[in-house]
Protein backbone atom coordinates (compact mmCIF):
# COMPACT_ATOMS: atom_id res chain seq x y z
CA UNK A 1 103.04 -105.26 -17.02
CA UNK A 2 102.17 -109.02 -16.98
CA UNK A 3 101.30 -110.50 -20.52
CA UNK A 4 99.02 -113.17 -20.23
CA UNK A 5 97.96 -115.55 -23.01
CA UNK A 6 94.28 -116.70 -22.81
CA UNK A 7 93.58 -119.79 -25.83
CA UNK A 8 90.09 -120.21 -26.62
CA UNK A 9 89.19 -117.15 -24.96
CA UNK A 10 85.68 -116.36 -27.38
CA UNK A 11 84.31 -119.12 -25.59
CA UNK A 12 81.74 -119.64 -22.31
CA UNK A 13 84.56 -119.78 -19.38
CA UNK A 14 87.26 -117.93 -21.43
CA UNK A 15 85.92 -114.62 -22.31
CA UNK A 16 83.88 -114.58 -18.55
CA UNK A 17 87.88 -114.87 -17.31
CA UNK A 18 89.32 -112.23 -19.45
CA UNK A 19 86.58 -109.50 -18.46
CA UNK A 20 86.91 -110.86 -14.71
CA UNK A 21 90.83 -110.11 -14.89
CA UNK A 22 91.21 -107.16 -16.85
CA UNK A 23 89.09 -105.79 -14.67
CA UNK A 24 91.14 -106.90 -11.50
CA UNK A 25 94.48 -106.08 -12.47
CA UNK A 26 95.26 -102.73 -14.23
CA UNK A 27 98.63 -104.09 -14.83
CA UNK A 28 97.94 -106.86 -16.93
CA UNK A 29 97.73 -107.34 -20.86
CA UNK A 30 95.82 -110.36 -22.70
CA UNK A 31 96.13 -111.82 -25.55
CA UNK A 32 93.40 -113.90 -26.56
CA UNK A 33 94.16 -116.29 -29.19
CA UNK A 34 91.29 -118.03 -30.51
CA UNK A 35 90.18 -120.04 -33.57
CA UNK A 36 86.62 -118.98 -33.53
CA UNK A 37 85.01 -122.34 -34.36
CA UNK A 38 81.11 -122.91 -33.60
CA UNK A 39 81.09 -122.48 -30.13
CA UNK A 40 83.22 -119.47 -29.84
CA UNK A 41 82.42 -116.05 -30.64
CA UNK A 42 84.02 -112.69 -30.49
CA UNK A 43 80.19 -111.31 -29.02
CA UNK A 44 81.24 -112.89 -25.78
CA UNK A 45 83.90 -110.38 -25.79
CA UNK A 46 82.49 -106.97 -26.39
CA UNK A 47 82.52 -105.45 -22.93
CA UNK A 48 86.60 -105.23 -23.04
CA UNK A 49 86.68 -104.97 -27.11
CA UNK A 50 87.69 -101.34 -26.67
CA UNK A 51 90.20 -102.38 -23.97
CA UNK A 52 94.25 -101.24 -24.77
CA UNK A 53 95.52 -104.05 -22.90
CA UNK A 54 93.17 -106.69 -24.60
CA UNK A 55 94.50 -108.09 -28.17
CA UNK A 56 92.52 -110.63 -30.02
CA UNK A 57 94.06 -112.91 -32.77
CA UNK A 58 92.44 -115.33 -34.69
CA UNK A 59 94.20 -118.25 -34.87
CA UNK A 60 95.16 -122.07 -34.55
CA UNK A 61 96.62 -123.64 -31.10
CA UNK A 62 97.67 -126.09 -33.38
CA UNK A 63 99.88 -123.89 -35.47
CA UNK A 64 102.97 -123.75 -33.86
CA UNK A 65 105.23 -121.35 -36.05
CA UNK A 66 102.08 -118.87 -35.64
CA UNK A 67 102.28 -119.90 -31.76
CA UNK A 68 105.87 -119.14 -32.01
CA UNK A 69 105.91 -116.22 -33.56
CA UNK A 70 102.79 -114.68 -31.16
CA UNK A 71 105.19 -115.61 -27.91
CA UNK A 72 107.84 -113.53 -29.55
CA UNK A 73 105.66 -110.39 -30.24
CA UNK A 74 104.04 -110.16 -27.20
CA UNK A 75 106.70 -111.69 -24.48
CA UNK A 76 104.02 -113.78 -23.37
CA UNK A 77 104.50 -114.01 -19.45
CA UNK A 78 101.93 -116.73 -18.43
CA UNK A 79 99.98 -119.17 -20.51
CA UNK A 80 95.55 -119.80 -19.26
CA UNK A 81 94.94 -122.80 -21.77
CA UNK A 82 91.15 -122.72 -22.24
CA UNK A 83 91.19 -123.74 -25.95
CA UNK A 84 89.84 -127.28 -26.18
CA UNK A 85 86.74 -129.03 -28.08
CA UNK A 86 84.48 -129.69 -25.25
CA UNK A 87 81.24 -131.74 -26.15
CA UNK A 88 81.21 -135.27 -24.96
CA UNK A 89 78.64 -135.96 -28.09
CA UNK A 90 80.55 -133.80 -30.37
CA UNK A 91 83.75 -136.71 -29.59
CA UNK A 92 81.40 -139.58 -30.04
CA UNK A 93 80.77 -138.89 -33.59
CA UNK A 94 84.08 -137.00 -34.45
CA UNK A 95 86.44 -138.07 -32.30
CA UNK A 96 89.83 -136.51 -34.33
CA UNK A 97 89.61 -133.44 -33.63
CA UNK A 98 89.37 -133.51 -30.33
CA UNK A 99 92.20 -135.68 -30.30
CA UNK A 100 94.40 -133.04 -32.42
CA UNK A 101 92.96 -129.98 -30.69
CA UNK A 102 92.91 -131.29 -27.26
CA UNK A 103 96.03 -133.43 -27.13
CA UNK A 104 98.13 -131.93 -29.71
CA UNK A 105 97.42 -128.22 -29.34
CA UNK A 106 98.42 -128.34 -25.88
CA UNK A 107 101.55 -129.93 -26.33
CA UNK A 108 102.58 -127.19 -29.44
CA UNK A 109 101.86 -124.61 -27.06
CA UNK A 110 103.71 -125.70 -24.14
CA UNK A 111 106.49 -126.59 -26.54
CA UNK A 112 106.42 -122.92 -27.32
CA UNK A 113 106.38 -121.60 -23.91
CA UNK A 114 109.08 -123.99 -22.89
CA UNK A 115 111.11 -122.45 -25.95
CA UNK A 116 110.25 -118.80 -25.19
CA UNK A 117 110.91 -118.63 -21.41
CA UNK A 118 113.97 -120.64 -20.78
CA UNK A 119 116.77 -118.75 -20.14
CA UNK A 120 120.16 -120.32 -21.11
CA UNK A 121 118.00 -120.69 -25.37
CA UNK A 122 121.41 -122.16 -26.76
CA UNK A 123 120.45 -124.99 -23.94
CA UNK A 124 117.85 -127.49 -25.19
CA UNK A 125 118.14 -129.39 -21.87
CA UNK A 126 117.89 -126.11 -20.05
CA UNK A 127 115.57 -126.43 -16.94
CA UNK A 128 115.95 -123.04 -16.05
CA UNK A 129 112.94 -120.15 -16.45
CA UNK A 130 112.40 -116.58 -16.11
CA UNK A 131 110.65 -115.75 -13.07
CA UNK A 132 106.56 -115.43 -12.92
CA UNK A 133 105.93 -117.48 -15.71
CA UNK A 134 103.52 -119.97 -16.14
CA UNK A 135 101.29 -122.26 -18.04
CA UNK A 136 97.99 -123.04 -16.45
CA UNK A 137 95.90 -126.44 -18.50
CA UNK A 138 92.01 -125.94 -17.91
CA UNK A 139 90.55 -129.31 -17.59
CA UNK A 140 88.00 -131.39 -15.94
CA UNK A 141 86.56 -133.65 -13.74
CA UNK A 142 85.24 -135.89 -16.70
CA UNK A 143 89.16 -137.38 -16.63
CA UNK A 144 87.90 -139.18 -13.16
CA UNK A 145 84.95 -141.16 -14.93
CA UNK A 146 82.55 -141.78 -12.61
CA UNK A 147 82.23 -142.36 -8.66
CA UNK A 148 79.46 -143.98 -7.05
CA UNK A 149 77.90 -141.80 -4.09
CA UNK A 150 79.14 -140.50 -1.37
CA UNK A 151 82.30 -140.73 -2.47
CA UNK A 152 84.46 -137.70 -4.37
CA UNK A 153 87.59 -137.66 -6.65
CA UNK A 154 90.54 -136.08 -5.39
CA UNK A 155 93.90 -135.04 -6.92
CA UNK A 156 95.38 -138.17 -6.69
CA UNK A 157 92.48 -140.44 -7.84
CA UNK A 158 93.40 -142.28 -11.01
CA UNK A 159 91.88 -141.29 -14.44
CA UNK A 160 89.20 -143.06 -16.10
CA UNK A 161 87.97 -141.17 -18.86
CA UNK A 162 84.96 -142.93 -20.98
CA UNK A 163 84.70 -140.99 -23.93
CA UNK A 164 86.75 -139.05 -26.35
CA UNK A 165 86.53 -135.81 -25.39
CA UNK A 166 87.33 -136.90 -21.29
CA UNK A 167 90.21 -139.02 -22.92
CA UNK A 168 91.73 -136.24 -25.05
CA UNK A 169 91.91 -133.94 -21.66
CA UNK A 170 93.54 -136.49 -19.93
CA UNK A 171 95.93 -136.63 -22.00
CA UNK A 172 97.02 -132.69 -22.40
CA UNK A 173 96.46 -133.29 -18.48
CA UNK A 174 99.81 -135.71 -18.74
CA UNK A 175 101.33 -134.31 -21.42
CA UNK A 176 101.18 -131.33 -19.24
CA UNK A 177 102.40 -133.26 -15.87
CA UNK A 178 105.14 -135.11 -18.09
CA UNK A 179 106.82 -131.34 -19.35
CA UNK A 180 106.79 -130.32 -15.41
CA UNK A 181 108.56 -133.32 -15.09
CA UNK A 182 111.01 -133.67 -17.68
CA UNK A 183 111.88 -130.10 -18.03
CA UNK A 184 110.48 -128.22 -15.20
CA UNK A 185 108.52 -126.17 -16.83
CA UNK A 186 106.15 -124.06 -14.17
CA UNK A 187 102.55 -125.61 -14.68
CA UNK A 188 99.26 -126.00 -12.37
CA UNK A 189 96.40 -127.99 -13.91
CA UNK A 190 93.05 -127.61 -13.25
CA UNK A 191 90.07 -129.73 -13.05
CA UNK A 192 86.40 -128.60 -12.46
CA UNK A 193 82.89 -129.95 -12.54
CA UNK A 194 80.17 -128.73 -14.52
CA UNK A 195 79.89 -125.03 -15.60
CA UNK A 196 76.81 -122.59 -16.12
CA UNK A 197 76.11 -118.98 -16.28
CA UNK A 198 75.31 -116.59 -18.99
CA UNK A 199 77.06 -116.49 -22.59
CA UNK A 200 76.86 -120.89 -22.90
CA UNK A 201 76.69 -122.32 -26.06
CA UNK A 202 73.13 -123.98 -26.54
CA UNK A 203 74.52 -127.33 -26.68
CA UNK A 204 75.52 -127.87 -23.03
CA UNK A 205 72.31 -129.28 -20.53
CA UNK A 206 71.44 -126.28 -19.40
CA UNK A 207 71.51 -123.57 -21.95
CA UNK A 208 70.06 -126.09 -24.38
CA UNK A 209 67.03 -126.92 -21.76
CA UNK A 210 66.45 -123.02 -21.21
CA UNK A 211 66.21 -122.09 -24.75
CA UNK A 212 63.94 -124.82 -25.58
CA UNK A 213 61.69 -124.05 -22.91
CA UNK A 214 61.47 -120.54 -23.76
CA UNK A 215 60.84 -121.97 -27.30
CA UNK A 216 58.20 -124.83 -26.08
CA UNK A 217 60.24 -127.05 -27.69
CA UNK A 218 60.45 -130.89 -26.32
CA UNK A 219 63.71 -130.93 -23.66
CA UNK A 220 65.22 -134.16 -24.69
CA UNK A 221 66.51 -136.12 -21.82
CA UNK A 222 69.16 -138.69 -21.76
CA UNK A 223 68.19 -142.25 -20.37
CA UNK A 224 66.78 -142.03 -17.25
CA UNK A 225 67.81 -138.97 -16.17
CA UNK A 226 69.46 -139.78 -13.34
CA UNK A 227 72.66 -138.58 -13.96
CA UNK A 228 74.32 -136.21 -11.34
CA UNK A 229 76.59 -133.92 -12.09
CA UNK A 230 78.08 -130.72 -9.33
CA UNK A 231 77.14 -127.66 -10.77
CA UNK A 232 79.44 -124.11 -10.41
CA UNK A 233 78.69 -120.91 -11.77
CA UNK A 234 81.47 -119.47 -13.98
CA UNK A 235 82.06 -116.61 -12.19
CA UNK A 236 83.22 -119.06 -9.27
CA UNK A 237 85.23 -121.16 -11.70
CA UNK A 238 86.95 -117.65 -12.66
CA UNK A 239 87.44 -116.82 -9.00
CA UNK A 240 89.49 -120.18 -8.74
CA UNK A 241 91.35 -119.69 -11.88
CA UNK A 242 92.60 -116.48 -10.82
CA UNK A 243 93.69 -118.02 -7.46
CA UNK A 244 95.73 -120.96 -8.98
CA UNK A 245 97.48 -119.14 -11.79
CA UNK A 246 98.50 -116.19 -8.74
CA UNK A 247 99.15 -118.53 -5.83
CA UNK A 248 98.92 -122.13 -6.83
CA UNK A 249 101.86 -123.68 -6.16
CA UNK A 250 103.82 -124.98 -9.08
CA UNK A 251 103.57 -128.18 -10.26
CA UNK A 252 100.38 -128.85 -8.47
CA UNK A 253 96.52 -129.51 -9.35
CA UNK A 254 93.49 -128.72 -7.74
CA UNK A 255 89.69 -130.06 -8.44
CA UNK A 256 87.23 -127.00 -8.77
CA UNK A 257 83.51 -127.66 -7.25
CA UNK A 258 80.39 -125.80 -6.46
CA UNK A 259 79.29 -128.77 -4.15
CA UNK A 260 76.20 -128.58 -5.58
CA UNK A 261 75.17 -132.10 -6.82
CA UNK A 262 72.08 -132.38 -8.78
CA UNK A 263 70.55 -135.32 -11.20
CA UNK A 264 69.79 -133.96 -14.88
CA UNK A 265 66.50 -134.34 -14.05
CA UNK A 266 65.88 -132.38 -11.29
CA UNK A 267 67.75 -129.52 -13.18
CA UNK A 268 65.19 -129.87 -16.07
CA UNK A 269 62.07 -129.87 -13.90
CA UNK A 270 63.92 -126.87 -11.79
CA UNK A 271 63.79 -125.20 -14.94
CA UNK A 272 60.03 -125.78 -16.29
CA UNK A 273 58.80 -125.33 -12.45
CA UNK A 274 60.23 -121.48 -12.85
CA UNK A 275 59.36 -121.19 -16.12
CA UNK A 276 56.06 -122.04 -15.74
CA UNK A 277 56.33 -124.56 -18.55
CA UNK A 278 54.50 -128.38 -18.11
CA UNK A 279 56.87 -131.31 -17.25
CA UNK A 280 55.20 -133.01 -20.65
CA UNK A 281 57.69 -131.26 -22.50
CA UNK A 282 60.84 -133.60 -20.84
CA UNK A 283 61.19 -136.40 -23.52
CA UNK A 284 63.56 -139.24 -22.63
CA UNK A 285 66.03 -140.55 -25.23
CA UNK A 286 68.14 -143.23 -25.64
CA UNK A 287 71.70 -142.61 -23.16
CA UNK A 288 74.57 -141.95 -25.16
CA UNK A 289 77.83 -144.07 -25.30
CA UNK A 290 79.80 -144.25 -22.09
CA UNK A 291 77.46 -141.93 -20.31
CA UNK A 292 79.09 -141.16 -16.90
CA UNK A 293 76.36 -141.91 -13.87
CA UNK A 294 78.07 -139.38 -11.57
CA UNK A 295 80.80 -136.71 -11.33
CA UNK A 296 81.97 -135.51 -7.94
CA UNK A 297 85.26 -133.85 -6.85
CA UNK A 298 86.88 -132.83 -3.26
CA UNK A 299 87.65 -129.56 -3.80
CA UNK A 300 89.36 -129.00 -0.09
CA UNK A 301 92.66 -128.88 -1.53
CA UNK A 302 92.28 -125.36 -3.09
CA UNK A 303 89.86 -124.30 -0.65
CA UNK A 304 92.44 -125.18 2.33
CA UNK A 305 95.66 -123.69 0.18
CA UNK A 306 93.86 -121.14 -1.67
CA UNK A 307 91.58 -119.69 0.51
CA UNK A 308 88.65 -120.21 -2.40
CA UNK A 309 84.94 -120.89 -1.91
CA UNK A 310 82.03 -121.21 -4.54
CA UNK A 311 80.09 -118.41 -3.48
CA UNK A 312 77.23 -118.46 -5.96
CA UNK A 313 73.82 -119.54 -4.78
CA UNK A 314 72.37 -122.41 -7.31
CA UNK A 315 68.89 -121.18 -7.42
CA UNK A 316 69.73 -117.55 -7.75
CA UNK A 317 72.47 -117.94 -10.86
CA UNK A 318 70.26 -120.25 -12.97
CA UNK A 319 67.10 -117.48 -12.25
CA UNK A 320 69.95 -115.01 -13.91
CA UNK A 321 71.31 -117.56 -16.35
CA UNK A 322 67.63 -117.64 -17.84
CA UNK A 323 66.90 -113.64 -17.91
CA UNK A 324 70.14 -113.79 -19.93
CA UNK A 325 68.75 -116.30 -22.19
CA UNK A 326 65.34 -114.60 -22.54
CA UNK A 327 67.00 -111.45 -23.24
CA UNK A 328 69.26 -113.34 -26.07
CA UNK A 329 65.94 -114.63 -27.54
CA UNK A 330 63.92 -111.33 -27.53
CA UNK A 331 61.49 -113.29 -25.17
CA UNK A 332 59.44 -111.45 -22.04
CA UNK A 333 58.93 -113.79 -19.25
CA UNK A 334 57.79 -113.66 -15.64
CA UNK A 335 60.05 -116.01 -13.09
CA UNK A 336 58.44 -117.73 -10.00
């Protein structure tokens, strides 16, 4: 049986990809280590709570004797680093612990893999694994910066991150790329656009713009609104995970899309038109700090090696994305 370690798997993407697996593969085991800060929460989790081969433990990426010792327990086999601080206005006004989380965390943990799987341990300078292991980094397209249309990032375009949090994942991203290199330690990175589906914290665009609707509550809107991001559902985003960590090849990244491109703005009107709730409640505010114009990534690289597709339709997931919310809320509504 396969022991997989899932970091910062309480939160949106994580706990969608532990029920998604463990319900795949009746040979696998998880351990989900997570800190349970704001945004994470062990709710997220309680459809495999009663699940033998799930383990929670409440703890610190950071921490690495408590890293160490939770490799050595469970002979962790493969490594699905999820656990990161994740909102870009969240870094602007506390920009350390994303830093520390982000960038440190990552490398204490795949210190602690490289430790636990070599095989020749006596060996610091051993380059040498046990077979099937490996550490997969979840990052993001927000490393890129942004690209004016119709272009699209690709693996190989250069990083240009423009805030704290994008700057902290690109650097686990290298910190991950420079342990590949220097001890050849099995890794894949990586990097998708924007996320939704049910279970997101209420900070994020859409969850946030749902909830206030449902609440009549102004739906503040950043500058113009202009801003265009590529939206995937999670469940796709899972789909692709569970394609890289079984057949990525090693050493490799691959950009994650739903190739569905759509200004901030349209996705808040989108959302009042089938809520039945007046545009007067959009309420433009300043833009925030280094406020990317537009995210876009070629995802053809896992979709030609992988065989993976987004197969979610836009319109339909949000429609479910807001029953979920109204159902969080207590609230009855009627969808056009």
């Amino acid at each position: 049986m396969t022991t997989l370690l899932v970091t910062g798997g309480a939160g949106f993407i994580g706990s969608h990809f532990i029920a998604m697996m463990l319900k795949k593969y009746p040979k696998i085991r998880i351990v989900n280590v997570d800190l349970l800060t704001y945004a994470g929460s062990q709710d997220n989790l309680t459809q495999v709570s009663g699940e033998s081969r799930y383990i929670f433990i409440k703890e610190d990426i950071r921490n690495r004797e408590a890293m160490a010792g939770i490799f050595a327990v469970h002979d962790i086999d493969q490594v699905v680093n999820f656990a990161a601080e994740s909102h870009v206005d969240r870094s602007v006004l506390d920009p350390d612990v994303f830093m520390t989380t982000n960038v440190i965390g990552t490398q204490v943990l795949l210190d602690t893999a490289k430790n636990h799987w070599k095989t020749k341990t006596s060996d610091p300078n051993c380059r040498s694994f046990k077979a099937g292991v490996k550490f997969l980094q979840i990052s993001t397209d927000e490393v890129y910066g942004s690209i004016p249309a119709p272009e699209k990032f690709t693996e190989v375009s250069p990083l240009r991150p423009s805030s704290p949090y994008s700057a902290s994942k690109a650097g686990a991203d290298l910190i991950v790329k420079a342990y590949a290199e220097t001890y050849g330690l099995p890794v894949n990175i990586s990097r998708c656009s924007n996320n939704y589906g049910p279970g997101q914290y209420p900070e994020k665009l859409i969850p946030l713009m749902i909830e206030n609707t449902l609440g009549n509550k102004p739906l503040p809107v950043y500058g113009d609104g202009l801003h265009v991001r590529d939206w995937i559902h999670v469940s796709d985003h899972c789909r692709a995970l569970d394609a890289i960590l079984s057949h990525g090849r090693l050493g490799e990244l691959y950009n994650v899309g739903g190739n569905c491109e759509k200004t901030n703005l349209e996705i808040v009107r989108l959302i009042l038109e089938v809520l039945c709730k007046p545009n007067s409640l959009i309420q433009f505010v300043a833009d925030r700090p280094g406020h990317d114009r537009r995210y876009a990534v070629d995802a053809s690289k896992i979709q030609r090696e992988l065989g993976w597709s987004p197969e979610y339709d836009f319109d339909q997931g949000l429609r479910e994305t807001m029953l979920w919310h109204a159902n969080k809320l207590e609230r009855s509504i009627q969808l056009t």
